[in-house]
Each structure stands twice: as structure tokens, then as C-alpha cells.
PDB file of N, CA and C in Angstrom:
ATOM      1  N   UNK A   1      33.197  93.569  79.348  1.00  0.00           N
ATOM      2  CA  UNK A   1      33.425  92.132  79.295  1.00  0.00           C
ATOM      3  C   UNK A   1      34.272  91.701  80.481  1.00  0.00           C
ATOM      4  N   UNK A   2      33.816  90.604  81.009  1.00  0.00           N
ATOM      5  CA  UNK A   2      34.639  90.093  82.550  1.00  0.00           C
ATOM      6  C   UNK A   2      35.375  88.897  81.714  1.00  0.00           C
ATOM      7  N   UNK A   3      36.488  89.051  81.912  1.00  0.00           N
ATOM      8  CA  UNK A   3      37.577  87.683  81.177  1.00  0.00           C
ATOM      9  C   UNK A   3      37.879  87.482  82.519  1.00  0.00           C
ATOM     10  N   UNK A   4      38.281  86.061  82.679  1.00  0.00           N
ATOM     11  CA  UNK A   4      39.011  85.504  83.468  1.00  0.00           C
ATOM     12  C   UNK A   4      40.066  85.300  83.969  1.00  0.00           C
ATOM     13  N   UNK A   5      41.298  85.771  83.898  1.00  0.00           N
ATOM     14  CA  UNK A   5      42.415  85.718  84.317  1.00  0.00           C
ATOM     15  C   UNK A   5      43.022  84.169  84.577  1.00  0.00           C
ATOM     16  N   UNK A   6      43.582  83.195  83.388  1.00  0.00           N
ATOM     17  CA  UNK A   6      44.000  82.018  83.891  1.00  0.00           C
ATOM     18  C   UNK A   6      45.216  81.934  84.750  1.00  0.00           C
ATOM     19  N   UNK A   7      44.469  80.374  85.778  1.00  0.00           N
ATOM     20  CA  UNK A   7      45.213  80.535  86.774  1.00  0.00           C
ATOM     21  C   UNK A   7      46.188  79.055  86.151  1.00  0.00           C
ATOM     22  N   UNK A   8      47.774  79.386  86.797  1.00  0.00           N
ATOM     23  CA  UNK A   8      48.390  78.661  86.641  1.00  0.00           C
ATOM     24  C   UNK A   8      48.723  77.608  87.819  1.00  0.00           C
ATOM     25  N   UNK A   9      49.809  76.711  87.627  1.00  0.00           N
ATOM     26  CA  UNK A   9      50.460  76.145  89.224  1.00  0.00           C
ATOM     27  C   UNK A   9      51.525  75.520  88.599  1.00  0.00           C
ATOM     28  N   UNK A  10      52.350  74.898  89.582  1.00  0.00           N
ATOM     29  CA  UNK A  10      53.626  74.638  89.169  1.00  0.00           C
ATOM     30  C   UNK A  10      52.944  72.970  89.798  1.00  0.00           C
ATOM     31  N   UNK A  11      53.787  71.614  88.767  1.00  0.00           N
ATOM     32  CA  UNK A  11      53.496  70.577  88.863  1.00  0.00           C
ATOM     33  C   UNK A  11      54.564  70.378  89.780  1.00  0.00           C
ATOM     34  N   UNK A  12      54.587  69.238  90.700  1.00  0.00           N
ATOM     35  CA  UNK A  12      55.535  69.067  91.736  1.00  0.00           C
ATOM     36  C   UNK A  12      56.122  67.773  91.140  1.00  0.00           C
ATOM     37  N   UNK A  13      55.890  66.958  89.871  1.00  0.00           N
ATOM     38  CA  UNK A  13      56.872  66.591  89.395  1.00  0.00           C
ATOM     39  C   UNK A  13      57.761  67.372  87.900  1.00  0.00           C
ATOM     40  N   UNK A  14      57.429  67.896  87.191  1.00  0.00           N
ATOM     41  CA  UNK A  14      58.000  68.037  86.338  1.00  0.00           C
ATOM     42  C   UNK A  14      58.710  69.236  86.487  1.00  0.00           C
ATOM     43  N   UNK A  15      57.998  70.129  87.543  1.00  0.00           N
ATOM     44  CA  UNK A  15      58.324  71.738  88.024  1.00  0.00           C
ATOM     45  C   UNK A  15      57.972  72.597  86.643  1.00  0.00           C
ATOM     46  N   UNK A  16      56.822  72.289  85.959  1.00  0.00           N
ATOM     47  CA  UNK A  16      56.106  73.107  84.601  1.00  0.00           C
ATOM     48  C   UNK A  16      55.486  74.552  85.301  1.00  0.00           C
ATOM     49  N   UNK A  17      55.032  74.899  84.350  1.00  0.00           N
ATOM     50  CA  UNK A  17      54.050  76.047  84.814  1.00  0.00           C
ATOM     51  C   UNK A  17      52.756  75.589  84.277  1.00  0.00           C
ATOM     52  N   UNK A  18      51.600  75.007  84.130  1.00  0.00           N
ATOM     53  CA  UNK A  18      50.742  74.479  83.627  1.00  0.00           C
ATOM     54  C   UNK A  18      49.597  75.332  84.199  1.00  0.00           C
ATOM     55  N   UNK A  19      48.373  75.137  83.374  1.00  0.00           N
ATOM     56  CA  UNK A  19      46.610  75.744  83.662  1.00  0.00           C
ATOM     57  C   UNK A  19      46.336  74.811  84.804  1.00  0.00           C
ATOM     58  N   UNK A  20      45.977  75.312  85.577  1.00  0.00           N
ATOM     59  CA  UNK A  20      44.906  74.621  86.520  1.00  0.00           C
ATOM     60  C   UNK A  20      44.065  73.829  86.460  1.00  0.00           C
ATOM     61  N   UNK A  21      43.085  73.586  84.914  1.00  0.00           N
ATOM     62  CA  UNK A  21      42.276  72.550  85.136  1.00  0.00           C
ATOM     63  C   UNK A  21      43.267  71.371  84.300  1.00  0.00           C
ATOM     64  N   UNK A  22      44.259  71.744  84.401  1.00  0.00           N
ATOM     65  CA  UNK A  22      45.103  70.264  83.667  1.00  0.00           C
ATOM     66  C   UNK A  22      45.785  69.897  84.264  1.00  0.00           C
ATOM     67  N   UNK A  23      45.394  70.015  85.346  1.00  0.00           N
ATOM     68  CA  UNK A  23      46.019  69.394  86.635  1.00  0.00           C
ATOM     69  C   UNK A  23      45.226  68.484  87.158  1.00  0.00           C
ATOM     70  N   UNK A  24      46.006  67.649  88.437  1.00  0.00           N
ATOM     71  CA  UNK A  24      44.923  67.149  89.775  1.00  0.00           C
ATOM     72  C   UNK A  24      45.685  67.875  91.025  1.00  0.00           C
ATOM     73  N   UNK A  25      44.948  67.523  91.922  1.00  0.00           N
ATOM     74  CA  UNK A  25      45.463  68.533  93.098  1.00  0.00           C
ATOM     75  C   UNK A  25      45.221  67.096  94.407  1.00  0.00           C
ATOM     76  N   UNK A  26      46.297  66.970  94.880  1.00  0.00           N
ATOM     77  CA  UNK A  26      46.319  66.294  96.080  1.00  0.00           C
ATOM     78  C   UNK A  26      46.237  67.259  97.541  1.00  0.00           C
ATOM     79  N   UNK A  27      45.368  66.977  98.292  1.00  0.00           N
ATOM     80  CA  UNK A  27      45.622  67.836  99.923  1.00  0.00           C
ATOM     81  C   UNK A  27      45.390  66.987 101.160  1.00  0.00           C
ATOM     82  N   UNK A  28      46.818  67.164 101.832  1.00  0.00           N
ATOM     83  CA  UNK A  28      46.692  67.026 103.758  1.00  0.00           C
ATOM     84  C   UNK A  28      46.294  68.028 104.113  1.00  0.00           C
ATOM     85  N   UNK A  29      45.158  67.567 105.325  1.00  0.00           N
ATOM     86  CA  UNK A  29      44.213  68.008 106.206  1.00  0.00           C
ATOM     87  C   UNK A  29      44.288  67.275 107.497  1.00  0.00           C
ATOM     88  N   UNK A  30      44.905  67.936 108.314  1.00  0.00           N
ATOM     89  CA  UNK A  30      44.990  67.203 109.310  1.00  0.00           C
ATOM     90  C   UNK A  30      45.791  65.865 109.548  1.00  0.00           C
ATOM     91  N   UNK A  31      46.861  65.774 108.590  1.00  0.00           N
ATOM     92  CA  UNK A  31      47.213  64.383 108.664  1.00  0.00           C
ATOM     93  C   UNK A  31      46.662  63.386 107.958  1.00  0.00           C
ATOM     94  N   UNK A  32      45.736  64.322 107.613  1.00  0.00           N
ATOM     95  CA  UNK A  32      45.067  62.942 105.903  1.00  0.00           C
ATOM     96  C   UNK A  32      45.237  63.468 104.829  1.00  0.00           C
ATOM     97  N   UNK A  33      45.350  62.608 103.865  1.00  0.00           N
ATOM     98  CA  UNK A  33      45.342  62.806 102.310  1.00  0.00           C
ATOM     99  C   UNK A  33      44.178  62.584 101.501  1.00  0.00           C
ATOM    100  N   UNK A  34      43.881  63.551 100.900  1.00  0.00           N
ATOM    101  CA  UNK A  34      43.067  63.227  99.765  1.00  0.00           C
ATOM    102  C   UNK A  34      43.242  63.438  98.680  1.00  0.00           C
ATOM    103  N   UNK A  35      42.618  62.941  97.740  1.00  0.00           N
ATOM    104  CA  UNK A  35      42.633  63.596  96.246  1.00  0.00           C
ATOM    105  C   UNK A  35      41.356  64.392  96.304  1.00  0.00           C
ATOM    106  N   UNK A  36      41.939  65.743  95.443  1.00  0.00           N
ATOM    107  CA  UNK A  36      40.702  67.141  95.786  1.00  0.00           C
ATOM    108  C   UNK A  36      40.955  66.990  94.216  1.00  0.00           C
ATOM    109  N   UNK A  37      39.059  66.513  93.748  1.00  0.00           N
ATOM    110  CA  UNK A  37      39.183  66.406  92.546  1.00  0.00           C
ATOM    111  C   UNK A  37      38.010  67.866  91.903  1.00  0.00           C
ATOM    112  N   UNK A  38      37.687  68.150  93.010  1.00  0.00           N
ATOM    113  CA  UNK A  38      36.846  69.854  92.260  1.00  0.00           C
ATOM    114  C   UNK A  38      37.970  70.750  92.909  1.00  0.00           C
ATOM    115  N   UNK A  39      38.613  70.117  93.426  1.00  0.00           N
ATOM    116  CA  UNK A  39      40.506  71.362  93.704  1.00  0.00           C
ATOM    117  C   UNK A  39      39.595  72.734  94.661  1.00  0.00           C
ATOM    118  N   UNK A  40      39.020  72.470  95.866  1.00  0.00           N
ATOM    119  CA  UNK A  40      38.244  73.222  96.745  1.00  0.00           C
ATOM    120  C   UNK A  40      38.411  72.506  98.338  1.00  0.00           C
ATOM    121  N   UNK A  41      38.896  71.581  98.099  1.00  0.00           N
ATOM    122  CA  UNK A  41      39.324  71.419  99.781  1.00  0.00           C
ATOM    123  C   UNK A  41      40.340  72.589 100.285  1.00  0.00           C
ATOM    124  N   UNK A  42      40.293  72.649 101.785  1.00  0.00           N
ATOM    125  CA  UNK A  42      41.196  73.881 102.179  1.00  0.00           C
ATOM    126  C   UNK A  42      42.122  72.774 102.754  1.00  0.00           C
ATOM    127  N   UNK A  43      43.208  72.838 102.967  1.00  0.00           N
ATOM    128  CA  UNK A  43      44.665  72.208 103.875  1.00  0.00           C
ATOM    129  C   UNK A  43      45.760  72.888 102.613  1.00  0.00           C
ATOM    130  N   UNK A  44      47.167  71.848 102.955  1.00  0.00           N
ATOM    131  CA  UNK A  44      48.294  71.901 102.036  1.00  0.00           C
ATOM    132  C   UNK A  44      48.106  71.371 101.204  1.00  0.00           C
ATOM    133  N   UNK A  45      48.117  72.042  99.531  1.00  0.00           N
ATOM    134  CA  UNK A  45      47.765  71.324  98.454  1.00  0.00           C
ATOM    135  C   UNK A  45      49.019  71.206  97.530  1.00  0.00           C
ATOM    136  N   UNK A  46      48.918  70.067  96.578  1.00  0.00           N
ATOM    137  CA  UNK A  46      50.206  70.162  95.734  1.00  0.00           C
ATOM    138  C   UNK A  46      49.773  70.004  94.418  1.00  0.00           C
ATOM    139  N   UNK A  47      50.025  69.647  93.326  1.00  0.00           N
ATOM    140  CA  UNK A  47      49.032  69.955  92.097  1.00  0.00           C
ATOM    141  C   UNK A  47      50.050  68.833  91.013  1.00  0.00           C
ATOM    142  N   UNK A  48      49.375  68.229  90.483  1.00  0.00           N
ATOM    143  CA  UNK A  48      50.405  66.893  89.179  1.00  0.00           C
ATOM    144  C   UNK A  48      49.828  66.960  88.014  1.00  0.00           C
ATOM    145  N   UNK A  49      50.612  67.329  86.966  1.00  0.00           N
ATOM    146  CA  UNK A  49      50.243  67.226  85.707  1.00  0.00           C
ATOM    147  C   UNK A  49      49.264  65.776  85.390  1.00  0.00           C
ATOM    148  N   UNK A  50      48.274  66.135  84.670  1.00  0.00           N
ATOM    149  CA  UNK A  50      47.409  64.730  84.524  1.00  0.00           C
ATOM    150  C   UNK A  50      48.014  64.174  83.139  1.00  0.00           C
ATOM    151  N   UNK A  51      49.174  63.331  83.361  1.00  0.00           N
ATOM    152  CA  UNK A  51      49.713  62.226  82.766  1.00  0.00           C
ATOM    153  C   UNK A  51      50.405  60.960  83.181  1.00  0.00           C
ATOM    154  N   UNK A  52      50.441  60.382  82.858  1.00  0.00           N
ATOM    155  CA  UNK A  52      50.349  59.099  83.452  1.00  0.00           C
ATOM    156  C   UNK A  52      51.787  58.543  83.492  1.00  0.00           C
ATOM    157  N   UNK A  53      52.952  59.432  82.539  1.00  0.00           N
ATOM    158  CA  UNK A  53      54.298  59.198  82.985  1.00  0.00           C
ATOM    159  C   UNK A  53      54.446  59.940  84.112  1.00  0.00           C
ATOM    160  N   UNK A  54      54.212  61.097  84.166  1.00  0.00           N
ATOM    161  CA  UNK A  54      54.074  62.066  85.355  1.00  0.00           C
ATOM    162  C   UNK A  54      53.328  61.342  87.073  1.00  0.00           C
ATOM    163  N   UNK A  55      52.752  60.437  86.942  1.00  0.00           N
ATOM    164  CA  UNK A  55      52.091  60.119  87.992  1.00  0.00           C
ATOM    165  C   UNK A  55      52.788  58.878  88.381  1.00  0.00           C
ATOM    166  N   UNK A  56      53.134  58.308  87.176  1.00  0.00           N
ATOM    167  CA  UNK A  56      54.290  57.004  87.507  1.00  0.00           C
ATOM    168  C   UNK A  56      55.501  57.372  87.764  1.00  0.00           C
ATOM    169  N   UNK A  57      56.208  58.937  87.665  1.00  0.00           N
ATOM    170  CA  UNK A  57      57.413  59.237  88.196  1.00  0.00           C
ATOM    171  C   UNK A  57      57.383  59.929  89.401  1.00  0.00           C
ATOM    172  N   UNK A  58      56.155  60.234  89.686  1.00  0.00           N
ATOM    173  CA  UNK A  58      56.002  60.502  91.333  1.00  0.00           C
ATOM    174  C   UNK A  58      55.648  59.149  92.265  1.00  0.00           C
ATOM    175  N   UNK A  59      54.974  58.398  91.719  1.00  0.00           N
ATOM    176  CA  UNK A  59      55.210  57.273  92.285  1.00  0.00           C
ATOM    177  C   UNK A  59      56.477  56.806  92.933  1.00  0.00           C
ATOM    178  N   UNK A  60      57.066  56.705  92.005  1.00  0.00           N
ATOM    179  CA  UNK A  60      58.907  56.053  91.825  1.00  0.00           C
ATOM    180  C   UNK A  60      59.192  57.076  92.717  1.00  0.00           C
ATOM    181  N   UNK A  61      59.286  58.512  92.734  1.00  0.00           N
ATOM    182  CA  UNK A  61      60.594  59.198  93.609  1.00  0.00           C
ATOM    183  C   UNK A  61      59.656  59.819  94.643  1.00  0.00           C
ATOM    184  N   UNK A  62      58.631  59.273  95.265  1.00  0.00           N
ATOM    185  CA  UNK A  62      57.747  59.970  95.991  1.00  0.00           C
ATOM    186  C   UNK A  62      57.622  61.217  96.267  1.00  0.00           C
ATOM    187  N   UNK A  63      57.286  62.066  95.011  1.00  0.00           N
ATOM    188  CA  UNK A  63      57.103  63.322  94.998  1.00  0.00           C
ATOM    189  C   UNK A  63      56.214  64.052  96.164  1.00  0.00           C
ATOM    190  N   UNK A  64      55.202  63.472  96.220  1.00  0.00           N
ATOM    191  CA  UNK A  64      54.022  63.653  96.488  1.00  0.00           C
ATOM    192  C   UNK A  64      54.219  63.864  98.055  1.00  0.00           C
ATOM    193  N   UNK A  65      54.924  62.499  98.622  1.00  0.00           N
ATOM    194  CA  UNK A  65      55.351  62.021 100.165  1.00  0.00           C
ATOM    195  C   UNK A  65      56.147  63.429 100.498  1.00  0.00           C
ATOM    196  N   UNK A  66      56.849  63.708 100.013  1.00  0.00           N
ATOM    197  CA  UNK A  66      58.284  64.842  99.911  1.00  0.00           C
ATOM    198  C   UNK A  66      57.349  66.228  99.861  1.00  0.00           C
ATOM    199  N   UNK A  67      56.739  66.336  98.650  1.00  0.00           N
ATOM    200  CA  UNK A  67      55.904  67.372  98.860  1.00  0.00           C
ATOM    201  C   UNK A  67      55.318  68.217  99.918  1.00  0.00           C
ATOM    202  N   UNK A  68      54.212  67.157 100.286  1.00  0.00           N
ATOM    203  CA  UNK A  68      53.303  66.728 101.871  1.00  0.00           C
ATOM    204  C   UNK A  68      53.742  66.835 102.854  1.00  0.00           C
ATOM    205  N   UNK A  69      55.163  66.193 103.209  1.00  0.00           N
ATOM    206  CA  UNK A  69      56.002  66.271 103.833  1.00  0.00           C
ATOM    207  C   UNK A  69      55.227  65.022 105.194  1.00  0.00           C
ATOM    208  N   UNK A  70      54.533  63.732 104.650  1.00  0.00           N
ATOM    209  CA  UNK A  70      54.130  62.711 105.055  1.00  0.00           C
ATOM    210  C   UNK A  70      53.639  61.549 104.197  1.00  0.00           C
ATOM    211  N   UNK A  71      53.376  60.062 104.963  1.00  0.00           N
ATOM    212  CA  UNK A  71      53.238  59.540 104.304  1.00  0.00           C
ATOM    213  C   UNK A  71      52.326  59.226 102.693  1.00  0.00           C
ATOM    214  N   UNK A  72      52.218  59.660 101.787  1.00  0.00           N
ATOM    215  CA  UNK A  72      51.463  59.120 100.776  1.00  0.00           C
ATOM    216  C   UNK A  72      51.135  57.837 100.305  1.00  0.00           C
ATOM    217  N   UNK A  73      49.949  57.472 100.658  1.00  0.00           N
ATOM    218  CA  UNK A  73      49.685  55.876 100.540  1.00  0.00           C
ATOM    219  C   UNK A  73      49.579  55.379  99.059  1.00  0.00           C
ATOM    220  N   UNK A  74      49.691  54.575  98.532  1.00  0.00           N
ATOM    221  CA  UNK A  74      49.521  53.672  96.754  1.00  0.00           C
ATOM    222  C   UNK A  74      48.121  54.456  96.729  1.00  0.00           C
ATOM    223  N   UNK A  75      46.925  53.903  97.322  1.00  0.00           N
ATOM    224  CA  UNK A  75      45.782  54.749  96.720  1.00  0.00           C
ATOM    225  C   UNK A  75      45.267  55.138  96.197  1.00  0.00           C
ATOM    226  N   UNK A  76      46.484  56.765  96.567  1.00  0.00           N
ATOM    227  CA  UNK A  76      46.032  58.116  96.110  1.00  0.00           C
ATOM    228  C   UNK A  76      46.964  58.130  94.914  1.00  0.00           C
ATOM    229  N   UNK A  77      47.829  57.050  94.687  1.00  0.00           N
ATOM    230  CA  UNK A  77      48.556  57.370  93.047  1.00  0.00           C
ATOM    231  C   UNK A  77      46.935  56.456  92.022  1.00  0.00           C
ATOM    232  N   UNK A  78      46.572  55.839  92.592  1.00  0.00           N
ATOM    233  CA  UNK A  78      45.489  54.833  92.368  1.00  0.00           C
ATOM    234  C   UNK A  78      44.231  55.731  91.564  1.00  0.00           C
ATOM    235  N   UNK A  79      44.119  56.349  92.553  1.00  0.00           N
ATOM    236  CA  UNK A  79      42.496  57.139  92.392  1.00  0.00           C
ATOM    237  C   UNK A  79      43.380  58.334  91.286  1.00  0.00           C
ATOM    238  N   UNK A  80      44.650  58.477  91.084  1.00  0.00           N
ATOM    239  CA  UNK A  80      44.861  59.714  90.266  1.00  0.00           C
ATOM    240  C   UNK A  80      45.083  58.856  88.693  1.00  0.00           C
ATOM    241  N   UNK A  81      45.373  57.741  88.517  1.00  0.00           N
ATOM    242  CA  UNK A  81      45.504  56.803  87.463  1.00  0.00           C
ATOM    243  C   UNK A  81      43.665  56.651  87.049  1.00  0.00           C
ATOM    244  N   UNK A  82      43.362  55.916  87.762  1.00  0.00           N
ATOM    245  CA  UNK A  82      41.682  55.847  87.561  1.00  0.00           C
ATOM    246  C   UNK A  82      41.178  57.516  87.283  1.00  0.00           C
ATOM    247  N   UNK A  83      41.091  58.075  87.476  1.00  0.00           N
ATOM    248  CA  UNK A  83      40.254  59.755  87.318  1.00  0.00           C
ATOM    249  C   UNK A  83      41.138  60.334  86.218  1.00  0.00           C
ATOM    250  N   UNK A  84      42.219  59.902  85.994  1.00  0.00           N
ATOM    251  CA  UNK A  84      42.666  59.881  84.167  1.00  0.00           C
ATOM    252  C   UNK A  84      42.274  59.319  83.316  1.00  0.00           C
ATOM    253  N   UNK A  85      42.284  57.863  83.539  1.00  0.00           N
ATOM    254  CA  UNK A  85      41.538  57.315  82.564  1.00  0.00           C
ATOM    255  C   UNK A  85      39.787  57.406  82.083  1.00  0.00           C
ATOM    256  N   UNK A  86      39.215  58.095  83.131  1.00  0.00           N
ATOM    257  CA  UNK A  86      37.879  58.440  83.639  1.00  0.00           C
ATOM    258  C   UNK A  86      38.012  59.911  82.444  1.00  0.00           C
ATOM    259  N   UNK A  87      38.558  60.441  82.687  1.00  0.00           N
ATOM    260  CA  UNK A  87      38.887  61.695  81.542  1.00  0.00           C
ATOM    261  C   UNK A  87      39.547  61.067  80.014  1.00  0.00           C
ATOM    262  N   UNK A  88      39.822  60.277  79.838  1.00  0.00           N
ATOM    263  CA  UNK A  88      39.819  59.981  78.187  1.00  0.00           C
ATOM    264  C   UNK A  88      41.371  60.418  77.948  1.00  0.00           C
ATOM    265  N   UNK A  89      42.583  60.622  78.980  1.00  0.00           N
ATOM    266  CA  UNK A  89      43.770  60.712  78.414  1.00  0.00           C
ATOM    267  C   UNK A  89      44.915  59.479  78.369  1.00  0.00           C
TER     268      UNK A  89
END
């Protein structure tokens, strides 16, 4: 039997240890940001619990910006609010 080995990540706001698909994953590439929503882009990635206090307290203390270590535009807190609610949480 081949089991899978779950993969974890640490949320860059709450600093959890959480599963991977209960996450979202933000990545700079070159000086751009995206939201990597099949979590398969290659650059610097950072990973946020998919909740919506969690995404509104990175908002507020720009986790994300700090993270990245550049600007993070409204957006990409945007498209991570929408692709939650798109998932039913």
C-alpha cells in the first residue's frame, strides 16, 4: 500500500502547523505576486490559513508584504476572500 505522507506548512499569520490543502499559497516571481491557487507555481511562496479572520489580520498587519518582503497589493487579499467564499467557508 502507497500512503501518502501529509504535508504540512506553517501559516504566516497565525504561525500554526496546518495540512496543505487548508491552506492558500501566495508567490513572488520576479517581482510579481500571485495567488497560486493549484499551489505549483515555482518563486517565494508563503501559505494563509483559509479563514477569513486570518486573511483580515494579514490584511491589517501586512503579513503577507513582510513575508514577501515587497509590496502586496488589496487584490491579492481580494482574490483570497473571493476563492473562500468560492469554497463554502
Amino acid at each position: 500500500m502507497n500512503k501518502k505522507t501529509p504535508v504540512y506548512r506553517i501559516c504566516v499569520v497565525t504561525r500554526e502547523k496546518i495540512l496543505r490543502e487548508n491552506m492558500f499559497r501566495v508567490v513572488k516571481t520576479n517581482n510579481s505576486i500571485y495567488f497560486d491557487y493549484n499551489q505549483n507555481i515555482k518563486g517565494r511562496g508563503v501559505y494563509i490559513k483559509k479563514d477569513l479572520a486570518t486573511i483580515k489580520e494579514a490584511f491589517k498587519r501586512h503579513s503577507l508584504s513582510k513575508a514577501l518582503r515587497c509590496n502586496v497589493d488589496e487584490s491579492i487579499y481580494i482574490e483570497l476572500i473571493q476563492a473562500l467564499s468560492k469554497e463554502g467557508r
